[in-house]
Protein backbone atom coordinates (compact mmCIF):
# COMPACT_ATOMS: atom_id res chain seq x y z
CA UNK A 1 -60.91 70.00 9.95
CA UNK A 2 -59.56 72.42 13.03
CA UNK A 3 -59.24 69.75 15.15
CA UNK A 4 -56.95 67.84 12.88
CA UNK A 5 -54.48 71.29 12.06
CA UNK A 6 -54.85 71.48 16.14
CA UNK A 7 -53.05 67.66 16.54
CA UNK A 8 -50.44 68.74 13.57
CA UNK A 9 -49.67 71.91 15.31
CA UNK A 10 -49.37 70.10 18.96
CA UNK A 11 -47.24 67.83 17.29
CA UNK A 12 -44.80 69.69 15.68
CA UNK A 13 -44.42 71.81 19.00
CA UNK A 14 -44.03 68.64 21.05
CA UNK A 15 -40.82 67.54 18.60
CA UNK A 16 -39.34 71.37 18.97
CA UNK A 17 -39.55 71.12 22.05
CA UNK A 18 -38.39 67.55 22.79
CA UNK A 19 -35.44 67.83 19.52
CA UNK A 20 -32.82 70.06 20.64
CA UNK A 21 -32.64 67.86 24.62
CA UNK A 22 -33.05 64.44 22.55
CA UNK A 23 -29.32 65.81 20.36
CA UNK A 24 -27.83 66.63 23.53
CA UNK A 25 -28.02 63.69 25.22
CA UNK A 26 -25.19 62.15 23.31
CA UNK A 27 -22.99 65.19 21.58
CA UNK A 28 -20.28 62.70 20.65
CA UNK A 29 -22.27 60.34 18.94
CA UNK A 30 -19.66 59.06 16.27
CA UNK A 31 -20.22 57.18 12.62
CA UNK A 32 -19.81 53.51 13.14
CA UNK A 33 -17.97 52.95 9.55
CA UNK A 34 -15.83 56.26 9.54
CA UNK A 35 -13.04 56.99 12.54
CA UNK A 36 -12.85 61.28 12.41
CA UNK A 37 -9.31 62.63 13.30
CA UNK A 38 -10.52 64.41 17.15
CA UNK A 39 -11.15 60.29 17.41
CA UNK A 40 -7.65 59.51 16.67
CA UNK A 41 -6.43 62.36 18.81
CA UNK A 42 -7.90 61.05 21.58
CA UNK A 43 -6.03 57.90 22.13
CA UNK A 44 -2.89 56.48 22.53
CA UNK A 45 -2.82 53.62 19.72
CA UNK A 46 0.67 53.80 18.04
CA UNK A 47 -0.27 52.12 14.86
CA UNK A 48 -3.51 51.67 12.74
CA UNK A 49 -4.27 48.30 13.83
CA UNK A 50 -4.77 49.38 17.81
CA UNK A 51 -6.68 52.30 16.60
CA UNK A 52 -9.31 50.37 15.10
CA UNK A 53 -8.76 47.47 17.71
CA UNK A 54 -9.70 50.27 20.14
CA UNK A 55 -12.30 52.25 18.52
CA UNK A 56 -14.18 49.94 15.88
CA UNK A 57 -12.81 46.14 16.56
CA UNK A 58 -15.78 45.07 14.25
CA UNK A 59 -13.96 46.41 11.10
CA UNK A 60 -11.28 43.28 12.02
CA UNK A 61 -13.97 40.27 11.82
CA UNK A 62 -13.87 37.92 8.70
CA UNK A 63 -16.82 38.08 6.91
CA UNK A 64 -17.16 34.42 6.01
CA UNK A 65 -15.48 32.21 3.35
CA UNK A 66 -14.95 33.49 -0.10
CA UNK A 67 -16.68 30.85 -2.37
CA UNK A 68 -17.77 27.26 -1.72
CA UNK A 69 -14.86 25.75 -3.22
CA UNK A 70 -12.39 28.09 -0.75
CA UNK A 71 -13.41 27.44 3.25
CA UNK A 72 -10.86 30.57 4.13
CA UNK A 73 -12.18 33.98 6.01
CA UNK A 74 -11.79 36.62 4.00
CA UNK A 75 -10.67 39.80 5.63
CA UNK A 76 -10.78 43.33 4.60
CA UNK A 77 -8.35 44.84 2.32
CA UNK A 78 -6.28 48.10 3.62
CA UNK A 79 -6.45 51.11 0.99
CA UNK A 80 -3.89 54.28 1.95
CA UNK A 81 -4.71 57.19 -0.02
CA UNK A 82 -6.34 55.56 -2.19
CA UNK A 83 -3.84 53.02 -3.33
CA UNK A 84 -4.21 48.93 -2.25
CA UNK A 85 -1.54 48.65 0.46
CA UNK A 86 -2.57 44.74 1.19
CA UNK A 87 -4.36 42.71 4.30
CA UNK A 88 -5.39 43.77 7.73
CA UNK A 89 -1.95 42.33 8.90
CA UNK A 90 -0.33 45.95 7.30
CA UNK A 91 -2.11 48.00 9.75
CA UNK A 92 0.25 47.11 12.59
CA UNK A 93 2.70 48.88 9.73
CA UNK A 94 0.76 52.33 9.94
CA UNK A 95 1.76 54.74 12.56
CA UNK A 96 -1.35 56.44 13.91
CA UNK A 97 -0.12 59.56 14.43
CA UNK A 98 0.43 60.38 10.82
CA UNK A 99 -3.61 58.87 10.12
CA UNK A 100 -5.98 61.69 9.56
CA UNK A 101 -9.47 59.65 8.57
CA UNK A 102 -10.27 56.03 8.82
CA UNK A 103 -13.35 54.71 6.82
CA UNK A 104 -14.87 50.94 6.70
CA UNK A 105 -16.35 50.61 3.54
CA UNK A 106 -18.96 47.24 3.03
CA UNK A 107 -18.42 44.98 -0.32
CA UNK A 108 -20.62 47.07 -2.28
CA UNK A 109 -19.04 49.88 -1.40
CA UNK A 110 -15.49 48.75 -1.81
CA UNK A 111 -16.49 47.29 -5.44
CA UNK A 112 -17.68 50.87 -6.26
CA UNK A 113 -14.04 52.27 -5.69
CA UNK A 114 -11.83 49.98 -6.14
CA UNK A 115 -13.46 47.37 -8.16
CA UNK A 116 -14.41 43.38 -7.93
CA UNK A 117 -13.04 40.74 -5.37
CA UNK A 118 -13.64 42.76 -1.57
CA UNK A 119 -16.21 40.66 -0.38
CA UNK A 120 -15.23 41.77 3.32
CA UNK A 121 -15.09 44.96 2.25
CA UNK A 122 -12.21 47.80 2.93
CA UNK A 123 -10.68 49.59 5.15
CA UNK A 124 -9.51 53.28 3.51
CA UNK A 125 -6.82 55.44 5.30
CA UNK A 126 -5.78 58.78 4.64
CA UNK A 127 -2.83 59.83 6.19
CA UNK A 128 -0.67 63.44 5.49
């Protein structure tokens, strides 16, 4: 019985002491589905679509055809404060520097909010 409170107690020191060097190593670890303003500070992308071309190009990939009957890529669908704005093509509309959050949301996700037909998912903006 002492022996096995010994290992738990060796092992919980052993993650104290290894947890605090193992966050360090990479302080700027960001969110892959959610783009955080200091993000969008950082660079020099005039307009939504180089943002995300820049920071998270894997928001931009179809996500395969829509039905059998319909062989076309469907893309994500562009939400600005909350409203439907259109296609991926209307991010080259945005200028960045007014963008405060960016968020990729899957199809499940996207269906949640802003209800049926986003099988590639959305992209949601907020801007000021």
């Amino acid at each position: 019985m002492r022996l096995k409170y010994g290992f738990l107690l060796a092992g919980a020191a052993l993650m104290m002491a290894c947890g605090p060097s193992l966050q360090l190593e990479n302080p700027r670890h960001y969110d892959r589905d959610h783009i955080v303003q200091e993000e969008i500070e950082n660079t020099h992308a005039s307009t939504a679509l180089e943002l995300i071309e820049n920071l998270r190009p894997h928001w931009l990939r179809g996500r395969g055809t829509k039905s059998i009957r319909f062989a076309e890529v469907s893309y994500p669908y562009v939400y600005v404060n909350g409203n439907r704005l259109g296609s991926i093509h209307t991010l080259a509309t945005l200028p960045a520097d007014n963008i405060t959050d960016m968020r990729f949301l899957n199809a499940g996700e996207a269906t949640i909010l802003f209800g049926m037909n986003h099988p590639s998912g959305a992209i949601v903006i907020e801007i000021f």
